[in-house]
Protein backbone atom coordinates (compact mmCIF):
# COMPACT_ATOMS: atom_id res chain seq x y z
CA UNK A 1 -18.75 -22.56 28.78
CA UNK A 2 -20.83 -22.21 25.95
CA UNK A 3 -20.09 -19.84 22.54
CA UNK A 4 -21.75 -19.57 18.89
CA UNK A 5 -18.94 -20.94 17.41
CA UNK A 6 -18.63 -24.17 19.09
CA UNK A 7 -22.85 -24.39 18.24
CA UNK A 8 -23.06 -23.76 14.98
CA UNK A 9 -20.21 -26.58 14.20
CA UNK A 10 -21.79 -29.15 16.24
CA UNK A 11 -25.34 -28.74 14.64
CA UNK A 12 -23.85 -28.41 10.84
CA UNK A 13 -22.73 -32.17 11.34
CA UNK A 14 -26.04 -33.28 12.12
CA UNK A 15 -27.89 -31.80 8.65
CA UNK A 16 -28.76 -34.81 6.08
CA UNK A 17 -27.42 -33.08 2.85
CA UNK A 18 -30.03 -34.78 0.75
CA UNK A 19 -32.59 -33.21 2.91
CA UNK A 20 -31.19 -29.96 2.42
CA UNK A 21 -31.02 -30.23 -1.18
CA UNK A 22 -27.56 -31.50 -1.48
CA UNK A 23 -25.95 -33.31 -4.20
CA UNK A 24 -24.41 -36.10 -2.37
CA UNK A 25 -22.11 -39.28 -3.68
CA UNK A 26 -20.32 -41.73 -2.34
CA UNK A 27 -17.32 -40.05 -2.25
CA UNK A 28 -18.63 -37.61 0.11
CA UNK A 29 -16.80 -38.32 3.82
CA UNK A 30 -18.32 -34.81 5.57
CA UNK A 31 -20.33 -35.32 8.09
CA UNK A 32 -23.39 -33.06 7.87
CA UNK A 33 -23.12 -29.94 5.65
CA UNK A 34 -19.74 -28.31 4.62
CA UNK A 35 -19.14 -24.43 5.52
CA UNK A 36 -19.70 -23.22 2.28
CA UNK A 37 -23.20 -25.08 1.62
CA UNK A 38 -24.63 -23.94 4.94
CA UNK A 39 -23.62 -20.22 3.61
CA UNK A 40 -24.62 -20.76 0.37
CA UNK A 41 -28.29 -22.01 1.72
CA UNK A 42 -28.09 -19.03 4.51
CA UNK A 43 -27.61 -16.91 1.75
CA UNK A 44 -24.07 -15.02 3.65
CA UNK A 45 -20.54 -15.82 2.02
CA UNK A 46 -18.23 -18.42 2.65
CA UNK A 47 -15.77 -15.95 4.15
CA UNK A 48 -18.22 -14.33 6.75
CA UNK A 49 -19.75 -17.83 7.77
CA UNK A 50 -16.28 -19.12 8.26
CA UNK A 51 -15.39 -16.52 10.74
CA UNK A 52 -18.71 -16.99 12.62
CA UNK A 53 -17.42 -20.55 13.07
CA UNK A 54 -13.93 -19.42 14.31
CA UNK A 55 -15.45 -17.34 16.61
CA UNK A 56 -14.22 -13.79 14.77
CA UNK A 57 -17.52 -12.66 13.54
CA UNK A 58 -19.42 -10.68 16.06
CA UNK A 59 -23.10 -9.49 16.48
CA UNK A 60 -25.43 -11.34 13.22
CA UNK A 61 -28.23 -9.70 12.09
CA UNK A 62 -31.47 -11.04 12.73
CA UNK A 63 -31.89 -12.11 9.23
CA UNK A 64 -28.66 -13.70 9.03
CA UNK A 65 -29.33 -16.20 12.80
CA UNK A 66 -33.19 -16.56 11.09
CA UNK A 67 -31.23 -17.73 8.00
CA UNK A 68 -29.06 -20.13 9.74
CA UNK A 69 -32.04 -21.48 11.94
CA UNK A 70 -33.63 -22.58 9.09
CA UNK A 71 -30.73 -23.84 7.32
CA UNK A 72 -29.44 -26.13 10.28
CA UNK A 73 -33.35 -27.07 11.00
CA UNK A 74 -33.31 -25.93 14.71
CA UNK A 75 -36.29 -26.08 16.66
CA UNK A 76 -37.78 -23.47 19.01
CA UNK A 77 -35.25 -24.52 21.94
CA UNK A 78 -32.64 -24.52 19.80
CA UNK A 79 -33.42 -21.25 18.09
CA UNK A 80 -33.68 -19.39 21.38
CA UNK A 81 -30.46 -20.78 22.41
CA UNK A 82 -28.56 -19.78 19.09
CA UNK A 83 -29.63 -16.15 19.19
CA UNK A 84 -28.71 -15.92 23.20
CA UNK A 85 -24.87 -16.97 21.78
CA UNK A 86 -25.04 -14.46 19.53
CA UNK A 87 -26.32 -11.31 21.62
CA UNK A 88 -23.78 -12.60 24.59
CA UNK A 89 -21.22 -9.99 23.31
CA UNK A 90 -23.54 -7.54 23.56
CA UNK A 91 -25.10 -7.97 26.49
CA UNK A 92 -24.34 -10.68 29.20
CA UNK A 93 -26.98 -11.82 31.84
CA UNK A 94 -26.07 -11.75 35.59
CA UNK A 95 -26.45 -15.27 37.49
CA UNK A 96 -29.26 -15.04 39.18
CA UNK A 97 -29.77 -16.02 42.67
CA UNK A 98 -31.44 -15.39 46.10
CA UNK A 99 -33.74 -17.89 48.31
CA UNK A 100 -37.34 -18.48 47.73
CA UNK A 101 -39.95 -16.13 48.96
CA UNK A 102 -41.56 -17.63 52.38
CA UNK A 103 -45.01 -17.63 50.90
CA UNK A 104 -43.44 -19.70 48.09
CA UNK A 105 -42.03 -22.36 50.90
CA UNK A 106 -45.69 -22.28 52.57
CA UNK A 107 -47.00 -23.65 48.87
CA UNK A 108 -44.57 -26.92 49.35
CA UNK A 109 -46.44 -27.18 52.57
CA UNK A 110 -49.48 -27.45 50.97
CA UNK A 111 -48.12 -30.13 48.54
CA UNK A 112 -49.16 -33.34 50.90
CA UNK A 113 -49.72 -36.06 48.19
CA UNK A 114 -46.94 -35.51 45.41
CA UNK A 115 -43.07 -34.77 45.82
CA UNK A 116 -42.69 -30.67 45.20
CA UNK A 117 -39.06 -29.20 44.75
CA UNK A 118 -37.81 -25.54 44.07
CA UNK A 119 -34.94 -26.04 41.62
CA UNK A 120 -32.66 -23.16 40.14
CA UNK A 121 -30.93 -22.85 36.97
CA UNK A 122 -27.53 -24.98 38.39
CA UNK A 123 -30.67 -27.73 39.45
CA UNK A 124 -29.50 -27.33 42.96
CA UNK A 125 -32.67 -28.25 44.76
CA UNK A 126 -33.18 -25.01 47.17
CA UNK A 127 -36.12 -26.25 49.21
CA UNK A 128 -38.44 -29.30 49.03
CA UNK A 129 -41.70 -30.41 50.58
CA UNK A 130 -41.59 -33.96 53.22
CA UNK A 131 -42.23 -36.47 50.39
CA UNK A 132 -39.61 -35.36 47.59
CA UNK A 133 -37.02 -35.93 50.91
CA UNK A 134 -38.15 -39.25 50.82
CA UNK A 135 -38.36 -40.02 47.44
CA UNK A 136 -34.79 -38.98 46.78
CA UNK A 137 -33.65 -40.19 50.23
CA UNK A 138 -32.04 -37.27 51.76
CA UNK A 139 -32.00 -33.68 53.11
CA UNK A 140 -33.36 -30.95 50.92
CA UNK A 141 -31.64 -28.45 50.01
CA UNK A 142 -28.40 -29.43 49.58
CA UNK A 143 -29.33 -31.84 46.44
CA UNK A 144 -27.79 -31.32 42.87
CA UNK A 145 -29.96 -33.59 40.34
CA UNK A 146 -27.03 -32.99 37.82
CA UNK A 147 -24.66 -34.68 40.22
CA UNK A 148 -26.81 -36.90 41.63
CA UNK A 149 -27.69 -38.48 38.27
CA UNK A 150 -23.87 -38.73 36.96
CA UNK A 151 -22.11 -38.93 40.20
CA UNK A 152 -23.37 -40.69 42.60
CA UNK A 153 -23.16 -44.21 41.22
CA UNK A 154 -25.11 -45.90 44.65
CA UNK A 155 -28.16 -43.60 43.77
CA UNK A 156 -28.12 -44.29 39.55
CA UNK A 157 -30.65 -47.32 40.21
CA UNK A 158 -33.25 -44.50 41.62
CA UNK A 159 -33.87 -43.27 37.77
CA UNK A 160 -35.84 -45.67 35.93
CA UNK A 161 -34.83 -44.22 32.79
CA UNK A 162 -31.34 -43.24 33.84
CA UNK A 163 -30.33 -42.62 30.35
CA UNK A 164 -32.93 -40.37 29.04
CA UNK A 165 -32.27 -38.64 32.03
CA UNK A 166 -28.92 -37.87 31.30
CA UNK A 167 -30.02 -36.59 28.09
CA UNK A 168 -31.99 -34.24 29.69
CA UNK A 169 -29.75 -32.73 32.30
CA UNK A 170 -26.87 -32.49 29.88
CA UNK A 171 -29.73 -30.47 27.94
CA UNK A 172 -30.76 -28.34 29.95
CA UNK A 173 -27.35 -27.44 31.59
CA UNK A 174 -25.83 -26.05 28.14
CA UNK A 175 -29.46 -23.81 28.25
CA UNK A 176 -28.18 -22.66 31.52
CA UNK A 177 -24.72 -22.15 30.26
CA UNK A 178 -26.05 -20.08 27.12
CA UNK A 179 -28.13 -17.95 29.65
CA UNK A 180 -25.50 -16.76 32.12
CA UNK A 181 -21.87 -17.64 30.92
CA UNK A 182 -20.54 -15.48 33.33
CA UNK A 183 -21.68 -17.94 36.54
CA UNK A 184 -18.93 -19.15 37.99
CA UNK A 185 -20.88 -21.79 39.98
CA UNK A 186 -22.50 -23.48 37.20
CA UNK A 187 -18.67 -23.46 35.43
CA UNK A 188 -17.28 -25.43 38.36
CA UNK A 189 -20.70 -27.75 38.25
CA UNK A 190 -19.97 -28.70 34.48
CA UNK A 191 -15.92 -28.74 35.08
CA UNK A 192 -16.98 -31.29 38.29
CA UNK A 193 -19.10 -33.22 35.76
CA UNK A 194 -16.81 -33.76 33.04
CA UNK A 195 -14.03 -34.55 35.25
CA UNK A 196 -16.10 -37.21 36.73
CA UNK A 197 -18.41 -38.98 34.22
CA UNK A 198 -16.96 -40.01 30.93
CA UNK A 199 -21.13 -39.94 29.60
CA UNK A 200 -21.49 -36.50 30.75
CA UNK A 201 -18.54 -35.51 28.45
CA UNK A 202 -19.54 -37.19 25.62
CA UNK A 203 -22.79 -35.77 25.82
CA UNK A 204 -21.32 -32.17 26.62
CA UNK A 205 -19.74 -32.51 23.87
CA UNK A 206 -22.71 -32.94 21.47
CA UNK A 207 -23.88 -29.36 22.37
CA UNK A 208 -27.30 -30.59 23.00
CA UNK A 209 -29.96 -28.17 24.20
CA UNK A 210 -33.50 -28.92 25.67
CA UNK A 211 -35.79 -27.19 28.07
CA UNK A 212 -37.07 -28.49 30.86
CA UNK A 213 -40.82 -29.48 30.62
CA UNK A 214 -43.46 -31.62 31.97
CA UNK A 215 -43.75 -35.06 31.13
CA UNK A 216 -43.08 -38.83 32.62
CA UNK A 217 -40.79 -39.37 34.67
CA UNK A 218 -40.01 -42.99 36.22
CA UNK A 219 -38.68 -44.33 39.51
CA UNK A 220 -37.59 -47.47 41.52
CA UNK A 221 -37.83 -46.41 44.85
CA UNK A 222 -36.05 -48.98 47.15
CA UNK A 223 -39.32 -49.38 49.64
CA UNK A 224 -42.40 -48.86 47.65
CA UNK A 225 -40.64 -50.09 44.23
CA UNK A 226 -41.83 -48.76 40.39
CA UNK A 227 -43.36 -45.20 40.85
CA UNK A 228 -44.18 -43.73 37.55
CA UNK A 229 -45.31 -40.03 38.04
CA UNK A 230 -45.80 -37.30 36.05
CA UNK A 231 -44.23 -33.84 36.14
CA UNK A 232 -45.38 -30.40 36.00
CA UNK A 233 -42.32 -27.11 35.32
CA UNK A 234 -43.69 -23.78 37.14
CA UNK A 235 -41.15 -20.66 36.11
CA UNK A 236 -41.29 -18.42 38.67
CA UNK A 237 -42.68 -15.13 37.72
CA UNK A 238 -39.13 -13.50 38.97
CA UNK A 239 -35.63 -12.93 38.24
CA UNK A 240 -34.48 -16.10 40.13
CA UNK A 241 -34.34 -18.35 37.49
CA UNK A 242 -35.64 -20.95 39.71
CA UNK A 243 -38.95 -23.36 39.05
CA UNK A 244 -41.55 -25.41 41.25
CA UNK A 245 -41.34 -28.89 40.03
CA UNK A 246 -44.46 -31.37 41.38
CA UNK A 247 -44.39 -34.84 40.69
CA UNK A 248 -48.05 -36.56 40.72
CA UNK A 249 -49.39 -39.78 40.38
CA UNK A 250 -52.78 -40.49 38.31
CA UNK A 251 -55.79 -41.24 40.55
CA UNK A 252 -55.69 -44.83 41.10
CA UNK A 253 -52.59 -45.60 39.78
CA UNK A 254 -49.99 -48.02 41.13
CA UNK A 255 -48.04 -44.78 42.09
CA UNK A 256 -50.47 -43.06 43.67
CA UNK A 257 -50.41 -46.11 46.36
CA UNK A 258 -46.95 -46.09 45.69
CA UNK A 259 -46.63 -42.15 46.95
CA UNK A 260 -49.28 -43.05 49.55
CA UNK A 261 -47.17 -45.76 51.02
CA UNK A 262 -43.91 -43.64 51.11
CA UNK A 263 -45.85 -40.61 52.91
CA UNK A 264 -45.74 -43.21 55.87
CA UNK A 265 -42.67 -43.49 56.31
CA UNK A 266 -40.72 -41.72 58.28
CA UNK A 267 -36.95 -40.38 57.76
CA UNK A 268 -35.01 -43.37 58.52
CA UNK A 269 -37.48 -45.69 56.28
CA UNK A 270 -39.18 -47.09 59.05
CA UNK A 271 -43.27 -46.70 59.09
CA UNK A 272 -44.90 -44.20 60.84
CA UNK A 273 -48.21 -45.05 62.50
CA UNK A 274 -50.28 -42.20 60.61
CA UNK A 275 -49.21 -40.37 57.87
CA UNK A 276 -47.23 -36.91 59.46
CA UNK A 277 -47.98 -33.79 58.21
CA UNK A 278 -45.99 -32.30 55.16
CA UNK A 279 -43.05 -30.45 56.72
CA UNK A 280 -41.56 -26.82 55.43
CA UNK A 281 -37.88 -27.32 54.05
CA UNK A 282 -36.18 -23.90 55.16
């Protein structure tokens, strides 16, 4: 799904030569460096980067993928990602998987006031608490935010920022397929994906990485309307490759009347006379 090769092309075109300290004229049509600057700057030869592009060179030093790093200006994501391509060869991580620990499910039963998800690494949502069922309108688990986003055309007016959203799931999926290229799940997920959405292949394409982390995140719930919440990444300290995502509104906010008002309705949007309990997602 995901190889050095393919990588190191993709994020040679984006270097500005003259910010590299490349001669440039207007003759120049490459886009981004050419092979033999990047090794000249890395400090390898032509012939060895060359084969590290066509995929023949195996196992870089550390020097060498520091070298490169710097040369192609990639930041920490970006970094991690490039030496994970490079060590698959040697050693390649198995998918993780399992279900989330029952005291873990009792925590998104103590989430009343926010939506609260358990994501893995595919972001199929594995459990959620009452409120993030109601916020994305349906049964949890059985959610894919990846698919949901690109696929599901009726639902692409949830995501305030649908775009940047894409971004970021296109992102984080090529992390994922760095991480375990051996998972045959998240292979069908992107296959599904690019079949399906012309954007998510164009942005495939681009070899984008990011990591998932908090920040805003915006959305235009059909009953309670604009709900602009912030969220908060928990890794799970295990091999699961899964994370506790909480979405929260800031105290007196429009969304925090916004979450307030959703918590009181019930399943089929009609309102509830109290506010029901938060209820445990198995």
């Amino acid at each position: 799904m995901d190889d050095l090769a393919g990588f190191l092309r993709t994020r040679r075109s984006r270097v500005d030569p003259s910010a590299a300290g490349v001669p440039t004229d207007s003759r120049r049509r490459v886009e981004g460096l050419r092979r033999e600057e990047v090794a000249h700057l890395s400090g390898v030869s032509v012939d060895y980067y060359v084969r590290l592009e066509q995929g023949r060179a195996t196992q870089p030093s550390d020097q060498v993928l520091d070298a490169l790093a710097r040369v192609l200006g990639l930041d920490d994501t970006e970094r991690g990602h490039l030496y994970r391509l490079a060590r698959q060869r040697r050693r390649r991580a198995k998918p993780p998987g399992g279900r989330p620990r029952p005291e873990l499910l009792r925590v998104l039963d103590l989430v009343t006031d926010a939506p609260a998800l358990i994501m893995d690494h595919r972001m199929d949502v594995v459990a959620g608490n009452r409120l993030a069922g109601l916020l994305y309108g349906r049964e949890m688990p059985g959610l894919n935010t990846a698919r949901h986003i690109f696929l599901e055309e009726a639902e692409r007016g949830l995501y305030a920022e649908w775009e940047k959203c894409t971004l970021d799931v296109v992102g984080h999926l090529r992390l994922a397929a760095g991480k375990y290229p051996d998972d045959p799940r998240l292979a069908s997920l992107v296959g599904e994906l690019a079949m399906g959405s012309e954007r998510f292949r164009r942005l495939w394409a681009r070899a984008d990485v990011r990591a998932r982390a908090h920040g805003r995140k915006a959305y235009r719930h059909p009953l309670v309307g604009l709900l602009e919440l912030h969220q908060e990444n928990f890794a799970l300290p295990d091999e699961s490759g899964m994370e506790l995502l909480v979405l929260s509104a800031a105290p007196g906010s429009p969304a925090e009347d916004g979450l307030r008002l959703l918590g009181a309705f019930s399943g089929d949007g009609r309102p509830t006379v109290e506010g029901p309990p938060a209820t445990r997602v198995p």
